[in-house]
Every structure is written in C-alpha cells, then in structure tokens.
C-alpha atoms as a PDB file:
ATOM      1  CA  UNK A   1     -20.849   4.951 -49.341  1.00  0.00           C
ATOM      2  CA  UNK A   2     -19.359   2.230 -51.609  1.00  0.00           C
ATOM      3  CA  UNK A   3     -21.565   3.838 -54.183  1.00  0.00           C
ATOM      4  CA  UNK A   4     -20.847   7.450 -53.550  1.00  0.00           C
ATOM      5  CA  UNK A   5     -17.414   6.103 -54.109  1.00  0.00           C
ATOM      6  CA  UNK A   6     -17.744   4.758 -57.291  1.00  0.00           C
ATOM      7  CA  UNK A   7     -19.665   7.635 -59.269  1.00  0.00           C
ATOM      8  CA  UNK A   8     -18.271  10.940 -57.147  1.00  0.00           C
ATOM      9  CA  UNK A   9     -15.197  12.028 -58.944  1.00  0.00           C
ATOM     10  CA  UNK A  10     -14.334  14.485 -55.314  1.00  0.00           C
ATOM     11  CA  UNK A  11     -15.430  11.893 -53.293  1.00  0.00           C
ATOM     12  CA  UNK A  12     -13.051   9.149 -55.115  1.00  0.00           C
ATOM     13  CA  UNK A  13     -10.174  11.031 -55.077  1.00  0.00           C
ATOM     14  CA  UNK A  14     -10.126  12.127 -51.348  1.00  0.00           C
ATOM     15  CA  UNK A  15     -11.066   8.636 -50.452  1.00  0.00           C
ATOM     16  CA  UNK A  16      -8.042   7.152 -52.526  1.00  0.00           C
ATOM     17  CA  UNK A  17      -5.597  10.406 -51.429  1.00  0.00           C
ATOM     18  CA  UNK A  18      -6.119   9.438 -47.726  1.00  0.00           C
ATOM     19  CA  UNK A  19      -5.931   5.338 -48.648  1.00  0.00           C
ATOM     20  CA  UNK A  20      -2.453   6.159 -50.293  1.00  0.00           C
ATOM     21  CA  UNK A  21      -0.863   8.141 -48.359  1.00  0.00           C
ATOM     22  CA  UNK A  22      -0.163   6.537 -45.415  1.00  0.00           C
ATOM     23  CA  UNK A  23       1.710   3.977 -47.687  1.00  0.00           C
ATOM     24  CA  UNK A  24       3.965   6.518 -49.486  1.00  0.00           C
ATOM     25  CA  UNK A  25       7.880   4.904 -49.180  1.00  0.00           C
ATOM     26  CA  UNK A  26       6.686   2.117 -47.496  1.00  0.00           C
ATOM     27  CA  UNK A  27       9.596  -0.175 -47.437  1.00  0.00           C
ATOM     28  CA  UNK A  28      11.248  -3.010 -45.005  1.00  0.00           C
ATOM     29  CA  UNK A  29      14.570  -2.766 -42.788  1.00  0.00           C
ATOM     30  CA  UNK A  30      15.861  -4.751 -40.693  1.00  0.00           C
ATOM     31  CA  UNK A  31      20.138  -4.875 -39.360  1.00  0.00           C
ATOM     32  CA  UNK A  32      19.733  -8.295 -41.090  1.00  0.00           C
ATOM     33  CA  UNK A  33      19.899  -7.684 -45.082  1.00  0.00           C
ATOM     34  CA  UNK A  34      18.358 -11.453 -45.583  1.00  0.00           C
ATOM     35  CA  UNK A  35      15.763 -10.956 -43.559  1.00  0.00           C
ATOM     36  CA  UNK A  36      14.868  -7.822 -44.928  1.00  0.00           C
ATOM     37  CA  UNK A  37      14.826  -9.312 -48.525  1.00  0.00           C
ATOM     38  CA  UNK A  38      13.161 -11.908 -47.178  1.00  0.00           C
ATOM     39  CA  UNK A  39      10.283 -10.056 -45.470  1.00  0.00           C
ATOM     40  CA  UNK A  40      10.620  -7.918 -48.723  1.00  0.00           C
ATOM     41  CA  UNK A  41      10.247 -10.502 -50.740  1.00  0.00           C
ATOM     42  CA  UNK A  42       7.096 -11.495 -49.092  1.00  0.00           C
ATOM     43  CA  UNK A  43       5.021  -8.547 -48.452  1.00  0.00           C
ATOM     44  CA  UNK A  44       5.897  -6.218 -51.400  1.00  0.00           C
ATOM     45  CA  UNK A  45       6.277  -8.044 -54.670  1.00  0.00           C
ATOM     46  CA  UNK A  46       3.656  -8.919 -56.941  1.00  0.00           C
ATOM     47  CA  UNK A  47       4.676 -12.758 -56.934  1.00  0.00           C
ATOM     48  CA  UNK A  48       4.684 -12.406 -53.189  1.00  0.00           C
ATOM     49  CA  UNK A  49       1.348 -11.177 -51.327  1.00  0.00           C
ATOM     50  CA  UNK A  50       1.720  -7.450 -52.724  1.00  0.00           C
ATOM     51  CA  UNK A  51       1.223  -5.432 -49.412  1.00  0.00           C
ATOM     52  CA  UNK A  52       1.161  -2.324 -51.794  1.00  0.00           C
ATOM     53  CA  UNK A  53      -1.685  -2.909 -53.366  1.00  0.00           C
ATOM     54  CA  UNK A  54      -3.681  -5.366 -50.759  1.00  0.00           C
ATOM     55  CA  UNK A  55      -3.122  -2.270 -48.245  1.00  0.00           C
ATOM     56  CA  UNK A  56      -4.900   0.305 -50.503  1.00  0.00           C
ATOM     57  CA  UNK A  57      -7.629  -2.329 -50.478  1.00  0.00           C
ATOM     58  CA  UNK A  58      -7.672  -2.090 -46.859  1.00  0.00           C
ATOM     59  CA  UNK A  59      -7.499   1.614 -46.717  1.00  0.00           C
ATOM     60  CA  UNK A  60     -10.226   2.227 -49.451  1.00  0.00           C
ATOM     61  CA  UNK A  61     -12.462  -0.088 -47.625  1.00  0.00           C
ATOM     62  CA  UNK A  62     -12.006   1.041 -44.035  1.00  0.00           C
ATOM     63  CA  UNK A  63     -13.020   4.674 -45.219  1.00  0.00           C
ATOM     64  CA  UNK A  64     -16.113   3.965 -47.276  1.00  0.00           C
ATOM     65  CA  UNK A  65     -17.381   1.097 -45.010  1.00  0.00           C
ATOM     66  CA  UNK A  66     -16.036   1.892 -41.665  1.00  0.00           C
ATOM     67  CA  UNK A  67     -13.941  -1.531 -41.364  1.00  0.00           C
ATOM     68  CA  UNK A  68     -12.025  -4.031 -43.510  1.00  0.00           C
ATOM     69  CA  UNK A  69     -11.628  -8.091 -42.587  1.00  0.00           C
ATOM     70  CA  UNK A  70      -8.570  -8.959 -43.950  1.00  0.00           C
ATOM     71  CA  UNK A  71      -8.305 -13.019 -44.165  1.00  0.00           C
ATOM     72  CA  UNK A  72      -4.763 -14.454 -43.989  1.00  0.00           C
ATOM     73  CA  UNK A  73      -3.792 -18.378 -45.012  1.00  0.00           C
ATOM     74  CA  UNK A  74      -1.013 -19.791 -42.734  1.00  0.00           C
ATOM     75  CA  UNK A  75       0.811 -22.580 -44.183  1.00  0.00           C
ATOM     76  CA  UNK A  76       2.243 -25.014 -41.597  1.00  0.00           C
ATOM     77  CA  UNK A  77       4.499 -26.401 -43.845  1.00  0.00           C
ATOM     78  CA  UNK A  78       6.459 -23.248 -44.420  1.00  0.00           C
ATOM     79  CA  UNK A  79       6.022 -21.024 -41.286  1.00  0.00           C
ATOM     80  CA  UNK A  80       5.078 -17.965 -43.542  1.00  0.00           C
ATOM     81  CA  UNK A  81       1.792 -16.289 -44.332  1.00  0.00           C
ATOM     82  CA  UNK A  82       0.982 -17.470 -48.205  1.00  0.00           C
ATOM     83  CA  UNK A  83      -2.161 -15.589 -48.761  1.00  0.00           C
ATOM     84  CA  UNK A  84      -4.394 -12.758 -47.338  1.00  0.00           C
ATOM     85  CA  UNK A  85      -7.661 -11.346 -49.023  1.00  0.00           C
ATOM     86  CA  UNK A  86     -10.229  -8.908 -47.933  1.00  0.00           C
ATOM     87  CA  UNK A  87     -13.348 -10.131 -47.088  1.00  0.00           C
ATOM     88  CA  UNK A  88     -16.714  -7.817 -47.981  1.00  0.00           C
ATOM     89  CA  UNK A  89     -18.018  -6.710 -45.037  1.00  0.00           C
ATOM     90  CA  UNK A  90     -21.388  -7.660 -45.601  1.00  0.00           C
ATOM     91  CA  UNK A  91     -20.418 -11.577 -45.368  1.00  0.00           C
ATOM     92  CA  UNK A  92     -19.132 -10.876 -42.279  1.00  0.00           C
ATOM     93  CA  UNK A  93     -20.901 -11.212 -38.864  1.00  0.00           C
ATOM     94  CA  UNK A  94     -20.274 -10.206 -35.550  1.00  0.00           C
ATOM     95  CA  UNK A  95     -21.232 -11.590 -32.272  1.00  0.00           C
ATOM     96  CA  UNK A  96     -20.396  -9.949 -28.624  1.00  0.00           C
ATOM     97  CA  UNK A  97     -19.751 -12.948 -25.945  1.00  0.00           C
ATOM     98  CA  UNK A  98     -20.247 -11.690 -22.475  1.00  0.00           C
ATOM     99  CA  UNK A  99     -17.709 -13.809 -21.653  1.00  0.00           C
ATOM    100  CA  UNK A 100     -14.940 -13.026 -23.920  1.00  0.00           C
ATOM    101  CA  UNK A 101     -13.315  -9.674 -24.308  1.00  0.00           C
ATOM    102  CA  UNK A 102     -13.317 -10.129 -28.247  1.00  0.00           C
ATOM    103  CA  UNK A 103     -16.128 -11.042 -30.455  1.00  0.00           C
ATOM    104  CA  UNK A 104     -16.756 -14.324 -32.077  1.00  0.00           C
ATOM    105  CA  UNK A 105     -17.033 -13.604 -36.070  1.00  0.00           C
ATOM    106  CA  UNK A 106     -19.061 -15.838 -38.975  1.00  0.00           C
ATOM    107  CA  UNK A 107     -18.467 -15.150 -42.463  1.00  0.00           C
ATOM    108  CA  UNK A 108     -20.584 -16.484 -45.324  1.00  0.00           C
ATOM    109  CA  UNK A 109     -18.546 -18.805 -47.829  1.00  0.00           C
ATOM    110  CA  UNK A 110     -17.719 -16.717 -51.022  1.00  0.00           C
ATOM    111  CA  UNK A 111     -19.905 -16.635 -53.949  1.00  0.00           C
ATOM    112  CA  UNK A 112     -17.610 -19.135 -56.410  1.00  0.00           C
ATOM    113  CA  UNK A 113     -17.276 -21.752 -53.388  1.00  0.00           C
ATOM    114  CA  UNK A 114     -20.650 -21.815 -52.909  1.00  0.00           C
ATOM    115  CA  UNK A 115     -21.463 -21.881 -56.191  1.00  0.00           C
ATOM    116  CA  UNK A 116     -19.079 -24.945 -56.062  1.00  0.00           C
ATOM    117  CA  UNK A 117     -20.836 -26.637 -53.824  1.00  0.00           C
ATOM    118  CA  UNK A 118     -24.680 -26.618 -55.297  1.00  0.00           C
ATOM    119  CA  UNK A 119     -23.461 -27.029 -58.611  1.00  0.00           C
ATOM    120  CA  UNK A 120     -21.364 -29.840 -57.929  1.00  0.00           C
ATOM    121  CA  UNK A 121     -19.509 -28.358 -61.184  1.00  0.00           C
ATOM    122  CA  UNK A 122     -16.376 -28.363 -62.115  1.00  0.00           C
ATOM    123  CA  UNK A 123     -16.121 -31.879 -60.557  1.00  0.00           C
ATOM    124  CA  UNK A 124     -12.644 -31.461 -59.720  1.00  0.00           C
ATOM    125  CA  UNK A 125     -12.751 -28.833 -57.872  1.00  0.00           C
ATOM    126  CA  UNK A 126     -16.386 -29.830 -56.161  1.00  0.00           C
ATOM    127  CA  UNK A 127     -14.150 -33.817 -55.438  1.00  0.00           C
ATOM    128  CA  UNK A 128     -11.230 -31.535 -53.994  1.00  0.00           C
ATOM    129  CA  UNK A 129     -12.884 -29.307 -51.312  1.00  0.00           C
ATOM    130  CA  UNK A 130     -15.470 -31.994 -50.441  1.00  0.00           C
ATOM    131  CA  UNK A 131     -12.011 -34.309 -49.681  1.00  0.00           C
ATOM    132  CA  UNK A 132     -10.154 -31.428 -48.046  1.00  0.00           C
ATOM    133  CA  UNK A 133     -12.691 -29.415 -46.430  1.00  0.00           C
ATOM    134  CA  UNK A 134     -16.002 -31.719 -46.051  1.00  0.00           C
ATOM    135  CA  UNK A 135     -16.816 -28.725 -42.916  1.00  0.00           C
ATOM    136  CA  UNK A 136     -17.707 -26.416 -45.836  1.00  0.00           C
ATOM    137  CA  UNK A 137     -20.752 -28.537 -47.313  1.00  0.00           C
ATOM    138  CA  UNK A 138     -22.887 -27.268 -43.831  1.00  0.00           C
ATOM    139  CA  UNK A 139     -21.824 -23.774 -45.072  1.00  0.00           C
ATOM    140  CA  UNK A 140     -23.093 -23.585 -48.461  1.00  0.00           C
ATOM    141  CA  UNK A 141     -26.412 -22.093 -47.729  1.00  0.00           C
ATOM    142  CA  UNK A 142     -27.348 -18.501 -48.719  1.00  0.00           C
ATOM    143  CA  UNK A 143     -27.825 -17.415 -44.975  1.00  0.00           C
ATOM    144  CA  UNK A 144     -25.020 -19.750 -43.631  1.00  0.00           C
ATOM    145  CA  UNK A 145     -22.030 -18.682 -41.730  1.00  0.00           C
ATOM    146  CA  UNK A 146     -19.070 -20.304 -40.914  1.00  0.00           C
ATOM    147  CA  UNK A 147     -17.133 -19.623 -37.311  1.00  0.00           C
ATOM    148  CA  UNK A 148     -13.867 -17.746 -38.193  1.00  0.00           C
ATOM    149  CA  UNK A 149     -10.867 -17.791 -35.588  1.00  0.00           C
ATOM    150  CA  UNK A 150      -9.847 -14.354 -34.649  1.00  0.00           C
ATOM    151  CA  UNK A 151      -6.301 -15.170 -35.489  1.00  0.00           C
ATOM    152  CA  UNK A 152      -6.719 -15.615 -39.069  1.00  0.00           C
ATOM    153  CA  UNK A 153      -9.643 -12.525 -39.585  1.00  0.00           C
ATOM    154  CA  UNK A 154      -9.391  -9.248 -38.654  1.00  0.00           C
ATOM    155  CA  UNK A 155     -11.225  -6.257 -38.196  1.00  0.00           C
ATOM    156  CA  UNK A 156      -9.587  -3.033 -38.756  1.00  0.00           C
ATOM    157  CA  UNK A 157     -12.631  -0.968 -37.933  1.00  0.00           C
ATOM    158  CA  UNK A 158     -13.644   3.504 -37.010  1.00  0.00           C
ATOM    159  CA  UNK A 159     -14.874   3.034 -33.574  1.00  0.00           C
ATOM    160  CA  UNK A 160     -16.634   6.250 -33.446  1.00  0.00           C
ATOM    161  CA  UNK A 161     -19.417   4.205 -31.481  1.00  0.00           C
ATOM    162  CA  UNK A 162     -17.763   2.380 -28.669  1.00  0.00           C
ATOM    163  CA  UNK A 163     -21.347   0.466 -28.427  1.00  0.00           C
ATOM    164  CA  UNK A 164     -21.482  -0.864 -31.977  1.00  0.00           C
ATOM    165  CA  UNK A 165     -19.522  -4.161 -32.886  1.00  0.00           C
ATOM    166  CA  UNK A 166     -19.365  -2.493 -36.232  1.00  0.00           C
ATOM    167  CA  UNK A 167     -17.682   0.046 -38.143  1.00  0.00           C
ATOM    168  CA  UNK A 168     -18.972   3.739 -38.721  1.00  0.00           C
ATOM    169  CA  UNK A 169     -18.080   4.549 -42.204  1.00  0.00           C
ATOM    170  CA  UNK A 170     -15.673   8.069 -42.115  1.00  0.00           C
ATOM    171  CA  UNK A 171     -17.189   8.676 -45.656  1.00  0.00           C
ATOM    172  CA  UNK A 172     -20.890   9.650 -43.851  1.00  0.00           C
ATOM    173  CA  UNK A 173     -19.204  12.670 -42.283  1.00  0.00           C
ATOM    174  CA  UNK A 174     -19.289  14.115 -45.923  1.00  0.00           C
ATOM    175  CA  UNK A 175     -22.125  12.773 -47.128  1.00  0.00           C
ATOM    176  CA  UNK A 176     -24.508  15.775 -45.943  1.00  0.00           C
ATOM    177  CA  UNK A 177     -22.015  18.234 -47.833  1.00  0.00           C
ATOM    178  CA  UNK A 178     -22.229  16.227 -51.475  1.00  0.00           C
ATOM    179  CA  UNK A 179     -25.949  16.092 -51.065  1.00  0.00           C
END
C-alpha cells in the first residue's frame, strides 16, 4: 500500500485529502490564555513538537498501513512531553498476553542506532549511549527487539479484524478498483 501510495497520483491524493482533513483549524483553547499558549506553544510550532505536521504522519500512515506507533520522550526534569516520532510499523511487534488485556509490544532499534552500535563509529556518540543506555547493546541485532512500555508507544490501528493484533490497511479496500 505504501507503494501504491507513492507512484498513484488518485491514490496519493485521496490518501493525503482524508489525512488532512481531520486537522483543518486545528487549534488549542483553554479559559486559561497561558495555558493555552503554553500547550500551543508545545504541540503546534515548529520549534515545539509540530502536531501539524507529526499528525499528517500519523494519518498518512494509519491509512496505507492500517496503524501508526507513535513514540513519545517524557522528560522528568520538565514534566512535558519533549519528543514524539513515528515508528515504521514493520519494527514493531506485537504480542497478546492471556493475562493482560493489552498487548506487550517489541520494537527493533532504528537503523542509525544500530548502526551505532556495530560500528562503534562516531565514538562519541557510540561512548554516549553505551554510558547512558548500556540496555541497548543486547538490542543491536538485526532480529532483536526491545520491550516497549505501552505508555510511551502507541498503536492507533483499523480494527476491521477484531482477531488480528494488527492493523488492516483502509487503502486495500481500493486496491481491487486501481488494478
């Protein structure tokens, strides 16, 4: 679907019609004016984590895959959110518990940290995530994943099939008409 995406001009523009729309005016209020600039601030600037654009991300995703797995950063420090990416869903892995009502999820590291960590190059930056994450060295392997807390990933996904822990992409349904 990612594919059909990419090279169907009809097919592009629906997907990126329906991914916008919802987002049209989006904007913050609050009875609180800081709070609203605040939150503003935050979500909907560029310097901030730029909610417009991450959101689109989101939506383009979820309709040619079936789900997005947004991945947020928490810092402590400040209280706030201070970065969210998307994840590709093919990193991602998920794992019913029958004893827990949501499932357990493993990603794979991202390309450049494994990359990182094999090379050993830049040492800087190999010295700096060996001192402040030495978990991540067990993770570096091709077919490696890493256990994710539920808090900090999320998956937005079409449940179409209430029996799959994955997403159905909504882009098949048109699939048979492009063909």
């Amino acid at each position: 679907c990612r594919l059909h995406y990419l090279t169907h001009p009809m097919i592009a523009s629906c997907v990126d019609i329906y991914s916008k729309f919802p987002l049209l005016g989006m904007e913050l209020t609050c009875k609180d004016d800081k709070l609203t600039e605040f939150y503003t601030d935050l979500f909907l600037t560029e310097e901030g984590l730029n909610y417009q654009e991450f959101l689109l991300d989101v939506g383009r995703e979820y309709w040619t895959v079936g789900e997005a797995w947004p991945f947020a950063t928490f810092n402590e420090k400040l209280g706030i959110w201070d970065s969210e990416e998307l994840l590709n869903a093919d990193d991602v892995e998920v794992q019913r518990s029958p004893f827990m009502k949501d499932p357990r999820y493993f990603i794979r590291l991202p390309e450049v940290i494994r990359r990182i960590l094999h090379e050993r190059a830049p040492i800087w930056e190999y010295e700096k995530l060996v001192k402040n994450y030495p978990e991540l060295v067990h993770y570096a392997a091709e077919d490696a994943r890493m256990p994710v807390s539920n808090v900090l990933l999320q998956q937005l996904r079409f449940k179409s099939d209430p029996f799959n822990p994955r997403g159905v992409p909504i882009l098949t349904r048109a699939l048979r008409a492009v063909i």
